[in-house]
Each structure stands twice: as C-alpha cells, then as structure tokens.
Protein backbone atom coordinates (compact mmCIF):
# COMPACT_ATOMS: atom_id res chain seq x y z
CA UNK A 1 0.00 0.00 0.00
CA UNK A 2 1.15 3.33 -0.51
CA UNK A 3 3.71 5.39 2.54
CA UNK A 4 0.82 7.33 3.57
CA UNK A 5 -2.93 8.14 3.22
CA UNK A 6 -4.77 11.23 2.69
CA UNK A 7 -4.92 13.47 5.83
CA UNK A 8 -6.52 16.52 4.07
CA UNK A 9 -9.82 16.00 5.89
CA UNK A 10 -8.78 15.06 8.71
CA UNK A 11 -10.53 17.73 10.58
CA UNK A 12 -14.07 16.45 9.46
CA UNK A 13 -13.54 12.88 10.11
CA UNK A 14 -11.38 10.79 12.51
CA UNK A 15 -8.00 9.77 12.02
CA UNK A 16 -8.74 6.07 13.11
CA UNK A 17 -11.57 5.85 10.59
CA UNK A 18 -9.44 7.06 7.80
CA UNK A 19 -6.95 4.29 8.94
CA UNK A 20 -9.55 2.33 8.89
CA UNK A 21 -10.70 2.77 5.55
CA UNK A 22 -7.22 2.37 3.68
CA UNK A 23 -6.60 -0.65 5.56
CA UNK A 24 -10.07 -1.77 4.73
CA UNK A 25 -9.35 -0.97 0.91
CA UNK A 26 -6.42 -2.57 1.02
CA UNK A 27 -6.92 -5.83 2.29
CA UNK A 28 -10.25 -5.83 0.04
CA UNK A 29 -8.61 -5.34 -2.83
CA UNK A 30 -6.30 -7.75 -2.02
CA UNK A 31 -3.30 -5.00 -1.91
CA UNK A 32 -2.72 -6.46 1.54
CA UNK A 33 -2.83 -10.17 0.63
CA UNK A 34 -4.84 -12.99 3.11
CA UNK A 35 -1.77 -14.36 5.55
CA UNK A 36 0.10 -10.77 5.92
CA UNK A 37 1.12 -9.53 9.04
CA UNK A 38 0.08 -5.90 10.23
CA UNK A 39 2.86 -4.42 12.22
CA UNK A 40 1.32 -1.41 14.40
CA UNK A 41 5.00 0.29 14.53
CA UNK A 42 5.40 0.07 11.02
CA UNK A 43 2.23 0.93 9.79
CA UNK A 44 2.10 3.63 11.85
CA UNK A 45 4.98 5.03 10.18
CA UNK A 46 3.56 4.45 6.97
CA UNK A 47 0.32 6.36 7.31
CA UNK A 48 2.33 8.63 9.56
CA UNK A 49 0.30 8.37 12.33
CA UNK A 50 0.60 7.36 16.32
CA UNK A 51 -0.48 3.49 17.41
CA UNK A 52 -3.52 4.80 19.29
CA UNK A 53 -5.95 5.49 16.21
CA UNK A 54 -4.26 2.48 14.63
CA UNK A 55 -5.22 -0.09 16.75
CA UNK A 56 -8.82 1.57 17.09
CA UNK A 57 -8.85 1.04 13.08
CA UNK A 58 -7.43 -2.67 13.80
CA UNK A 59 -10.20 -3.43 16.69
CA UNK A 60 -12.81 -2.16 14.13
CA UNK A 61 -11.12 -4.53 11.36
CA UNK A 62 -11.31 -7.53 13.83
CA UNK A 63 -14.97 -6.84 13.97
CA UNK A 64 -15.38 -6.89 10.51
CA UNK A 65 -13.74 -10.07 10.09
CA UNK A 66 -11.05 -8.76 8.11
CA UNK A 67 -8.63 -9.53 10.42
CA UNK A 68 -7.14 -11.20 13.87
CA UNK A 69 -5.20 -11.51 16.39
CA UNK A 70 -2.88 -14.35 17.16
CA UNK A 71 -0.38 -14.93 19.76
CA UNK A 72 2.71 -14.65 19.13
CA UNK A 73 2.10 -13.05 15.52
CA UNK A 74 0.73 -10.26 16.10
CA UNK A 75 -2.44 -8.54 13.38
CA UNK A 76 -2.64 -11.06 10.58
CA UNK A 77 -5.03 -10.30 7.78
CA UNK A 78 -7.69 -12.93 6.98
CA UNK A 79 -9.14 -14.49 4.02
CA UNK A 80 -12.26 -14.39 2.19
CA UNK A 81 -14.60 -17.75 3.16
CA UNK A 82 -17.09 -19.06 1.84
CA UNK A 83 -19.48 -17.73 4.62
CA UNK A 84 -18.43 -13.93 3.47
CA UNK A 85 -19.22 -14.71 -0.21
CA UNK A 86 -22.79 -15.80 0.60
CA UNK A 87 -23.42 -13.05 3.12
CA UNK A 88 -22.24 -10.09 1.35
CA UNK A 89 -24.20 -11.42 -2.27
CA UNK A 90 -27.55 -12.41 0.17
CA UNK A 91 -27.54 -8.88 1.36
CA UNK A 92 -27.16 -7.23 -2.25
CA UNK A 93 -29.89 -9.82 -4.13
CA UNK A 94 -32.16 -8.92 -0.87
CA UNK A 95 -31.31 -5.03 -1.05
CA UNK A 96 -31.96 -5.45 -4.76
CA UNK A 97 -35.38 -6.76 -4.36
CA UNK A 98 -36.45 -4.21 -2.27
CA UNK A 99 -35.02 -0.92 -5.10
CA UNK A 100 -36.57 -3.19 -8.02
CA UNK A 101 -40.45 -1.56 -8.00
CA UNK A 102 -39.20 2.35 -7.33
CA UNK A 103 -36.28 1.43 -9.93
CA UNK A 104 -39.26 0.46 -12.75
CA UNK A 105 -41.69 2.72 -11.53
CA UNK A 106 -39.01 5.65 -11.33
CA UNK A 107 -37.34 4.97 -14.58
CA UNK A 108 -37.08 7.68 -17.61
CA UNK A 109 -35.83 7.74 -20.75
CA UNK A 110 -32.78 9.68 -19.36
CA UNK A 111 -31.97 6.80 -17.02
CA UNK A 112 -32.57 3.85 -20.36
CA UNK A 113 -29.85 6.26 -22.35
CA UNK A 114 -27.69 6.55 -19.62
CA UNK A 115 -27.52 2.78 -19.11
CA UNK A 116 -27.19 2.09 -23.07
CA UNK A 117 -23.90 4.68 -23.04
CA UNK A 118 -22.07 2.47 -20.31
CA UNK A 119 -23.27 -0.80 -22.43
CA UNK A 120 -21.39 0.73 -25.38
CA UNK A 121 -18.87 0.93 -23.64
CA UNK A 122 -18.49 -2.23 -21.94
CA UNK A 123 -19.49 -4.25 -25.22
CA UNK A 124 -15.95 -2.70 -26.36
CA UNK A 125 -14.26 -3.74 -23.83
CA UNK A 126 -15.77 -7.26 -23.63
CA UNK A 127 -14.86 -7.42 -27.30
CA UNK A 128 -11.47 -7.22 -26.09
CA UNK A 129 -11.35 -9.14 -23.36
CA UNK A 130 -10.29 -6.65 -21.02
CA UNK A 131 -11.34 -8.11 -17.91
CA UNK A 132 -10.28 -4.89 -15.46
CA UNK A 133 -12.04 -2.33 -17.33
CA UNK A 134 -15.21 -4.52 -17.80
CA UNK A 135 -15.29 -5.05 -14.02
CA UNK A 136 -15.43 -1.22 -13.68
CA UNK A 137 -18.05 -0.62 -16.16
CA UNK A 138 -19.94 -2.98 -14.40
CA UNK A 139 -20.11 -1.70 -11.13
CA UNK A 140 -20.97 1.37 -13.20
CA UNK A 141 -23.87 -0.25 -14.63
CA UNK A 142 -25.09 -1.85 -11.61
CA UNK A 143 -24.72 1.89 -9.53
CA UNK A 144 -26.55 3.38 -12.32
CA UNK A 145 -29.68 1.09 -12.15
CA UNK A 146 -29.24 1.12 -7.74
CA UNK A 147 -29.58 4.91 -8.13
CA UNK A 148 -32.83 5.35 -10.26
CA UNK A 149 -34.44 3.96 -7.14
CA UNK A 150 -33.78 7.05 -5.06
CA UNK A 151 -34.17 4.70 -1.90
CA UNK A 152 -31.00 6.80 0.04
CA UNK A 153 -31.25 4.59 3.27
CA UNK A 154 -31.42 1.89 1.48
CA UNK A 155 -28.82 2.68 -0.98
CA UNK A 156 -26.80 3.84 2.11
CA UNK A 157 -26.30 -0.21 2.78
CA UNK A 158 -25.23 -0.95 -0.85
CA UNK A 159 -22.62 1.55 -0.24
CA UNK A 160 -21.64 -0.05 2.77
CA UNK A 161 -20.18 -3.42 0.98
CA UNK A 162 -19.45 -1.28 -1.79
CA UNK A 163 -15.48 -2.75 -1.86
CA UNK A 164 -16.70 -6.22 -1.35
CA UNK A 165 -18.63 -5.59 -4.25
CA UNK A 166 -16.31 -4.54 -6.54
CA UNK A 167 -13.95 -7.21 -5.24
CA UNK A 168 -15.94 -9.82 -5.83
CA UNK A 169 -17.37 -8.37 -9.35
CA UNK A 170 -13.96 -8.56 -10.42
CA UNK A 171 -13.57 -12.14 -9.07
CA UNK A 172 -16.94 -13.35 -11.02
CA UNK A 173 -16.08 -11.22 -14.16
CA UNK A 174 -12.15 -13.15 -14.57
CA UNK A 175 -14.14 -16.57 -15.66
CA UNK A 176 -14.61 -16.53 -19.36
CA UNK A 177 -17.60 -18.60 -19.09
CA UNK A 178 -19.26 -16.20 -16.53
CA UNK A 179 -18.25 -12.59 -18.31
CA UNK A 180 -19.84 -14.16 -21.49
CA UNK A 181 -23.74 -14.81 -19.73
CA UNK A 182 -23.46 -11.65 -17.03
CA UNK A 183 -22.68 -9.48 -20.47
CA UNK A 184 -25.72 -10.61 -22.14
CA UNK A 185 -28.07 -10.24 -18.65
CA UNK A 186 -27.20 -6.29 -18.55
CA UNK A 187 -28.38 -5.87 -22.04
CA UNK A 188 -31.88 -7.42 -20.48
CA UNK A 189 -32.00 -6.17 -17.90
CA UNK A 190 -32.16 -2.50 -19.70
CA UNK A 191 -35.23 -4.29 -22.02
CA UNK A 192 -37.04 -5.73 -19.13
CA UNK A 193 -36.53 -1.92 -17.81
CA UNK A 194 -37.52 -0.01 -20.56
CA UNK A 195 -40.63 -2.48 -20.88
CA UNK A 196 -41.57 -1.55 -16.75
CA UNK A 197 -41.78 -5.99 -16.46
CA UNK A 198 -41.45 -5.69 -12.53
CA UNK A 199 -41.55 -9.30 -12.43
CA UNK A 200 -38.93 -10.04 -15.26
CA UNK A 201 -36.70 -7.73 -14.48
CA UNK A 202 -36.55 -9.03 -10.79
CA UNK A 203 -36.07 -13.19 -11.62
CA UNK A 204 -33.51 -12.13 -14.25
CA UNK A 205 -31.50 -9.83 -11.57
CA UNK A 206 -31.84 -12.86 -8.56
CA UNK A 207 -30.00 -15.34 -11.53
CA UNK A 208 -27.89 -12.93 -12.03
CA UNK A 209 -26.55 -12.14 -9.00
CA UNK A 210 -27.03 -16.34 -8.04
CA UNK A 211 -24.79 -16.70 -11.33
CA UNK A 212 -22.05 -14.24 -9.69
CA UNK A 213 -21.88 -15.80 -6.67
CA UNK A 214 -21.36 -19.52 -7.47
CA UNK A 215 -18.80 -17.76 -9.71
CA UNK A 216 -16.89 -16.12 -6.51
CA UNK A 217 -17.69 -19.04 -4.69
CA UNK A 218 -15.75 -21.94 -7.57
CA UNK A 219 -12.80 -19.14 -7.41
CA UNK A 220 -12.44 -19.41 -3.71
CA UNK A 221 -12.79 -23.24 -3.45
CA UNK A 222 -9.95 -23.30 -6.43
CA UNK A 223 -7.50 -20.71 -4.35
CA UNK A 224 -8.01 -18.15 -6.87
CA UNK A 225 -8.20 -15.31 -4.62
C-alpha cells in the first residue's frame, strides 16, 4: 500500500476511521494479501500516524472479520470464506429486491440512455477481453440502475459493501464462461426496464446475482483469490 494516506480531511472525520478505511481498501482489494502480518510500529509510520488510532482502526477490522489476532504473531489479515461470499451477495440480491419496484416505476428515458452509453462501452471492452475495465463498467452499470431507485437509506447499505462488491465483481467477471452470460443479462435487464416488467426484471437480476456468486464461490474453493 502506498507510505501514507490522505490526511486533508482530517478535521471532518477521525484519524482512526481514515486508517480504517485504507486498511479496509487494502486488504479488500487484495493490496494487503490474506496471511500478511500488520505491524502497528510500522504501519504507523507508513500512514504517519501514532499506534492509538491504529489499533482503534485494527479493533474495528477484527470486527469486521477482516482480520485477527494471534499470539505470538501479532495482526494477521484474513481471508475471504465461503461464509463472506454468501453473506455479502444475500444482502445485495435482498437489497436489490427491495429498489426493483421504485427502480421500474421511477425509470425515464434519461436513465434507459444513460444505461445504453455504459453498455457501449463495456461491449468494447468485452470485445477485447479486457477483464479490469469490464469489471469497472460494471459496477458502473449496476450503480446506475441502484440509483434510479432514489431509496437513500437503502442505498446507504449498498454503499456499505461497496469494496466487497467490486472485489468480488472482479472475481466473477475473470471466468470466461461467466463474463460471457453476465454481459448478455445487462443488455436485459435495460429491455425488461424499458418495458416496466417488474416481475422479469426481478427473476432475471436474482439469476444474475445467483450466477455471480457460485462464480466467486468456484474461485475461492480453487485458491483463486
């Protein structure tokens, strides 16, 4: 991870939580692979702060699952189970179902053009394979569609596992067999959306967020991440 972290705003919001979120981003996005150790002395040094809002970050980390403490080792980072893959895609499909009638009912043709520009796009990049860049469109797509709902509390717990999310979008996207059928569900889903089929529109996003997690889930079992 980089030899420090912003501080600029560190007058509106804790140090420990802005610890807490680089460390957070960083072991998501596997910067900070499962296994490594998290020296308090050295990181502090790193994001050039003291040990007290450190370990406050760490304790919050431990409750999060992300990591633990062991004797004699110290703060070791944890991996991904199979437990965290279910959990975190149960509460998006569930969260999902809930936006689905203010996201059809909400819709405009603003919204169906918006969602057809960042298909362009990704269709390019699926054309050449370029897994990374299709993973971000896709979380663009898939923020775009959230956000027509206009359900802020609810949205509010989306952004919550937003890096778990992306992480495991980018997991799911990596299998050629499963970039190939998740490609083809965003171009229905925008159909099912510009047609207002409630019911369509909310089997085809339950497969295919079902679809992404057995993906995760076959990635994990095989050590992939």
């Amino acid at each position: 991870m980089s030899s420090a972290i912003d501080l600029t705003n560190s007058e509106s919001k804790p140090i420990r939580d802005i610890a807490y979120e680089s460390l957070k981003h960083a072991i998501i996005t596997g910067e900070l692979p499962p296994g490594s150790r998290i020296v308090e002395t050295v990181y502090a040094e790193k994001l050039h702060i003291s040990r007290t809002p450190l370990r406050e970050a760490l304790r919050k980390l431990e409750l999060d699952g992300l990591v633990q403490y062991e004797l004699r080792k110290g703060v070791i980072v944890c991996a991904f189970t199979l437990s965290d893959i279910e959990e975190v895609f149960s509460i998006r499909n569930a969260v999902m179902m809930l936006l689905m009638p203010s996201i059809v009912e909400r819709v405009t043709e603003a919204d169906i053009q918006n969602l057809d520009n960042i298909l362009r796009d990704m269709d390019q990049v699926y054309e050449q394979g370029d897994c990374a860049a299709l993973a971000t469109y896709n979380r663009a797509f898939h923020y775009a569609l959230e956000h027509i709902s206009d359900k802020r509390r609810i949205l509010n717990v989306i952004d919550s596992q937003e890096e778990y999310i992306i992480r495991f979008s980018e997991i799911s996207i990596a299998s050629i067999l499963r970039r190939t059928r998740a490609h083809d569900e965003h171009h229905q889903m925008v159909d099912l959306l510009r047609a207002k089929d409630l019911d369509g529109l909310m089997k085809l996003m339950q497969h295919h967020y079902e679809e992404s997690k057995e993906a995760c889930l076959n990635a994990l079992k095989a050590n992939q991440f």
